[in-house]
Protein backbone atom coordinates (compact mmCIF):
# COMPACT_ATOMS: atom_id res chain seq x y z
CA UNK A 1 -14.58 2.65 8.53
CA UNK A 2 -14.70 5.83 11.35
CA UNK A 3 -16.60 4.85 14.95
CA UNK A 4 -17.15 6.49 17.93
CA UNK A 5 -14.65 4.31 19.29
CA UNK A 6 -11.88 5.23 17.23
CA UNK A 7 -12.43 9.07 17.29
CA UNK A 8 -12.15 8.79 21.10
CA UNK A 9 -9.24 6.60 21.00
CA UNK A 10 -7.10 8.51 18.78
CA UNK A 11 -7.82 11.40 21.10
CA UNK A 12 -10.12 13.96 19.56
CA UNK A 13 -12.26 15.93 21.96
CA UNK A 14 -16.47 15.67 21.99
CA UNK A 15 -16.23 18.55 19.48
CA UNK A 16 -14.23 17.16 17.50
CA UNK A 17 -15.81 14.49 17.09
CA UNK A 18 -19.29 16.12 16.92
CA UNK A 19 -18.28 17.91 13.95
CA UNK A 20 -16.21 14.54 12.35
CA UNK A 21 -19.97 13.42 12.29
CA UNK A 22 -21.49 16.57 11.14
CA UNK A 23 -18.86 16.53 7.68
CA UNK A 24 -19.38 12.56 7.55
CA UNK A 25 -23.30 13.22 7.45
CA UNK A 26 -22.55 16.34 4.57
CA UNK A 27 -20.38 13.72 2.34
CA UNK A 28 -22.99 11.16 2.75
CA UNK A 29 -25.55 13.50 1.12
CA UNK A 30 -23.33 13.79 -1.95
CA UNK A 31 -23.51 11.70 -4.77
CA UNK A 32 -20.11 10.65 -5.50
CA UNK A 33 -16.48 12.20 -6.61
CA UNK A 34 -15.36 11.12 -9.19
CA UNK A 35 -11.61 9.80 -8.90
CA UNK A 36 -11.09 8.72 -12.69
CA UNK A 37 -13.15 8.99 -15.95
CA UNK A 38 -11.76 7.57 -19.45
CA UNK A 39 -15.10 6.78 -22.31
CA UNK A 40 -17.50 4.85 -20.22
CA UNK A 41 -15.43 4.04 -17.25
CA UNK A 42 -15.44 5.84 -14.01
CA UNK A 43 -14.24 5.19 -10.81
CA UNK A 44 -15.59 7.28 -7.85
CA UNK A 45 -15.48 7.49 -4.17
CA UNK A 46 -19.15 7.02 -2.31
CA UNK A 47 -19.58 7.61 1.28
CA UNK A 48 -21.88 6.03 3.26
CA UNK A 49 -22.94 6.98 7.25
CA UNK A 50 -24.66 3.85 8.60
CA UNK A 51 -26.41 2.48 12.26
CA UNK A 52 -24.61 -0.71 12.34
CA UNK A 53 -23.34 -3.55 14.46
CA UNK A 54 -20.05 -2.42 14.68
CA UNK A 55 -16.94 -5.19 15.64
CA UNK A 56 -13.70 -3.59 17.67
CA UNK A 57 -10.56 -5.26 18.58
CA UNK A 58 -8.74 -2.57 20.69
CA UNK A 59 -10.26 0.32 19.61
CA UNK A 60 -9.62 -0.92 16.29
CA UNK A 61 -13.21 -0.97 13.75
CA UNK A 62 -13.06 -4.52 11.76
CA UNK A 63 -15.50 -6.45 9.88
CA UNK A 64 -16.77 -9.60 10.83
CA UNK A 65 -14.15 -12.02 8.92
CA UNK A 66 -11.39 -10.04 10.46
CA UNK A 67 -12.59 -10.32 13.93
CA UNK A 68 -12.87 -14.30 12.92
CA UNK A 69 -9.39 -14.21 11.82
CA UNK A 70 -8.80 -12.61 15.23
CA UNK A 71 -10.18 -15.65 17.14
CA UNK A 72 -13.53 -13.92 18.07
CA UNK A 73 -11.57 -11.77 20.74
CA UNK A 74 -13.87 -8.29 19.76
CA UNK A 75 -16.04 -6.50 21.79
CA UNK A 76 -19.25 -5.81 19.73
CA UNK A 77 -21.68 -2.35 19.61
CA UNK A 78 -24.77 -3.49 19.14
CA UNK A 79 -25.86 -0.27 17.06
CA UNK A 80 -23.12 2.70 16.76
CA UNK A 81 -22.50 5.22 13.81
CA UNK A 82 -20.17 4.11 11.13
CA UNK A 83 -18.79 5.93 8.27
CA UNK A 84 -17.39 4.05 5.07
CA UNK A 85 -15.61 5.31 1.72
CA UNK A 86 -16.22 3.16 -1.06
CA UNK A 87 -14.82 3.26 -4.16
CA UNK A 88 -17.15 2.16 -7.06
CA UNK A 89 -16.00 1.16 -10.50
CA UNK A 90 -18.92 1.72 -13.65
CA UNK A 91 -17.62 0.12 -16.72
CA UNK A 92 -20.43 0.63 -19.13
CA UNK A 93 -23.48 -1.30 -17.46
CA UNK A 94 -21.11 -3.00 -14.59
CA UNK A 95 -20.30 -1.82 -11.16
CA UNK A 96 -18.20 -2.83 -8.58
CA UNK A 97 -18.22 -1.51 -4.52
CA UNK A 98 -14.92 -1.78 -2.61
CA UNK A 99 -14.24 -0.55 0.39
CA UNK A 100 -11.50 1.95 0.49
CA UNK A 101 -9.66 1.17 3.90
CA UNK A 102 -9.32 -2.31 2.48
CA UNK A 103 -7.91 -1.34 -0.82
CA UNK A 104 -4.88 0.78 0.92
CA UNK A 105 -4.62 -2.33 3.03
CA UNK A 106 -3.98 -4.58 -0.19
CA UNK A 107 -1.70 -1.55 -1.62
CA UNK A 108 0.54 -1.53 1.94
CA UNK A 109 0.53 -5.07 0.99
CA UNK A 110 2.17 -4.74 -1.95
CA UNK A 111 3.94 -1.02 -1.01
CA UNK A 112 3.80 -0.72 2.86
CA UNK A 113 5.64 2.92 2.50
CA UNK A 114 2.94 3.88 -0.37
CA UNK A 115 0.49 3.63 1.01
CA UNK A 116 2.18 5.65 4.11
CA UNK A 117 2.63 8.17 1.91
CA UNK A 118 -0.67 7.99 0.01
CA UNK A 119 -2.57 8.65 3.75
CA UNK A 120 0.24 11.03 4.89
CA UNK A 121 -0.60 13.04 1.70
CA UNK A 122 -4.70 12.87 2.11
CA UNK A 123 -4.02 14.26 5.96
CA UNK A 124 -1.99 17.19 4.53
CA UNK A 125 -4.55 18.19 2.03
CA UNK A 126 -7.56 17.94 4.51
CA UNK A 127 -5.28 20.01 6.92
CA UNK A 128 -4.76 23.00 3.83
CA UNK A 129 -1.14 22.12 4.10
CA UNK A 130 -0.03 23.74 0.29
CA UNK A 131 2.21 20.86 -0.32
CA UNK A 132 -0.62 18.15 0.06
CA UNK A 133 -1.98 18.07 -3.05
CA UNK A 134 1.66 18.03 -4.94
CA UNK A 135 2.59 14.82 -2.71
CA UNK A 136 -1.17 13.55 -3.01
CA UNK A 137 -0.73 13.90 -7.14
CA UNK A 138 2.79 12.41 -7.25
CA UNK A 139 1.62 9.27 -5.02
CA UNK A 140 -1.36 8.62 -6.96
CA UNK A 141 1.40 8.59 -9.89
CA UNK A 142 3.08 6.18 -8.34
CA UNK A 143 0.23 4.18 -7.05
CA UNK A 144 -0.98 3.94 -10.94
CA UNK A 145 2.24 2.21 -11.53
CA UNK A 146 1.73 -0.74 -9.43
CA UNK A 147 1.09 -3.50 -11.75
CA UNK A 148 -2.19 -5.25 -10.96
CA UNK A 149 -3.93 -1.00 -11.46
CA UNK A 150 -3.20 -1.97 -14.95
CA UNK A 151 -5.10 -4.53 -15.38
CA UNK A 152 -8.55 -2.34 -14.16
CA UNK A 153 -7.87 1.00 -15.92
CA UNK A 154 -8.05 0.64 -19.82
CA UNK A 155 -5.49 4.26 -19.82
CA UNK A 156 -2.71 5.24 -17.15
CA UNK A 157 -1.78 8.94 -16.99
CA UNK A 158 1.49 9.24 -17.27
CA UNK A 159 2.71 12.50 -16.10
CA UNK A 160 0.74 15.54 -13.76
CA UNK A 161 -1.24 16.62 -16.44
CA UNK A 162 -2.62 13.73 -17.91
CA UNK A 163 -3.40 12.50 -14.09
CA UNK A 164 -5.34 16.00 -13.95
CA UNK A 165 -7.10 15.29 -17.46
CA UNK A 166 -8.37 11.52 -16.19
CA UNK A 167 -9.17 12.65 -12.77
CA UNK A 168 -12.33 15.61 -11.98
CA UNK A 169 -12.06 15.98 -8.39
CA UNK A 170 -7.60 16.52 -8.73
CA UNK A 171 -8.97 19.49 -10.95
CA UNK A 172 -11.38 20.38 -8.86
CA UNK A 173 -8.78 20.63 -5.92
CA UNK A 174 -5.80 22.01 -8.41
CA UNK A 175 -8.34 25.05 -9.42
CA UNK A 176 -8.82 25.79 -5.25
């Protein structure tokens, strides 16, 4: 989750920030990307802009059971912009919503320089830097190896190609 608070914290100017929002607002109107599709399932990532109380510690945006787990010690917004990616899982008539910032918190978890990487790489590709897709591709390879991704996807590309074949938005980005 993006806030107010963290824009300005992290040090981007009011225009900066004003057109964060603007882009947030643009994604929101989309539908979804879709990440993976193999048959009938299809993972894709949903973005949402909400008005929502909003819990900080430092600067920081966490949900409720974090700031718990924090001993209470969060300021709170009242009402404040908030912008989430989701990623949401359709297997046939089934669906299941996780937030995204969460799941590269499990993956550091279990690969604290991964998931590094995997943000370092989705920076450089949002910046046009030529070599962020090729290190965005090759972490996702290596994110697909991590054991428990195995037990959601029914198929794991195995090399570039295949990744490209599973995955419409990498081609969509590949063709650009």
């Amino acid at each position: 989750m993006a806030t107010t608070r963290l824009l300005k914290s992290i040090g981007l100017s009011e225009y900066q920030e004003r057109s964060y929002w603007k882009h947030a607002e643009d994604l929101s109107k989309e539908h979804h990307t879709t990440l993976y599709k193999y048959g009938s399932i299809e993972f894709n990532l949903s973005f949402e802009l909400k008005d929502a109380k909003i819990y900080h510690f430092d600067s920081i945006p966490v949900d409720y059971i974090d700031c718990k787990i924090l001993g209470g010690n969060c300021s709170i917004t009242n009402r404040g912009h908030a912008f989430y990616i989701y990623v949401v899982g359709k297997i046939e008539n089934s669906l299941i919503k996780s937030n995204g910032i969460n799941l590269i918190r499990l993956l550091s978890i279990t690969n604290n320089e991964l998931a590094f990487k995997l943000i370092e790489s989705i920076y450089s590709l949002i910046n046009n830097n030529q070599k962020g897709f090729e290190n965005l591709a090759n972490n996702l390879l290596n994110i697909l190896k991590v054991p428990a991704v195995a037990l959601i996807l029914p198929k794991l590309p195995k090399d570039f190609n295949e990744l490209l074949k599973f995955s419409p938005q990498l081609r969509r980005i590949a063709k650009q």
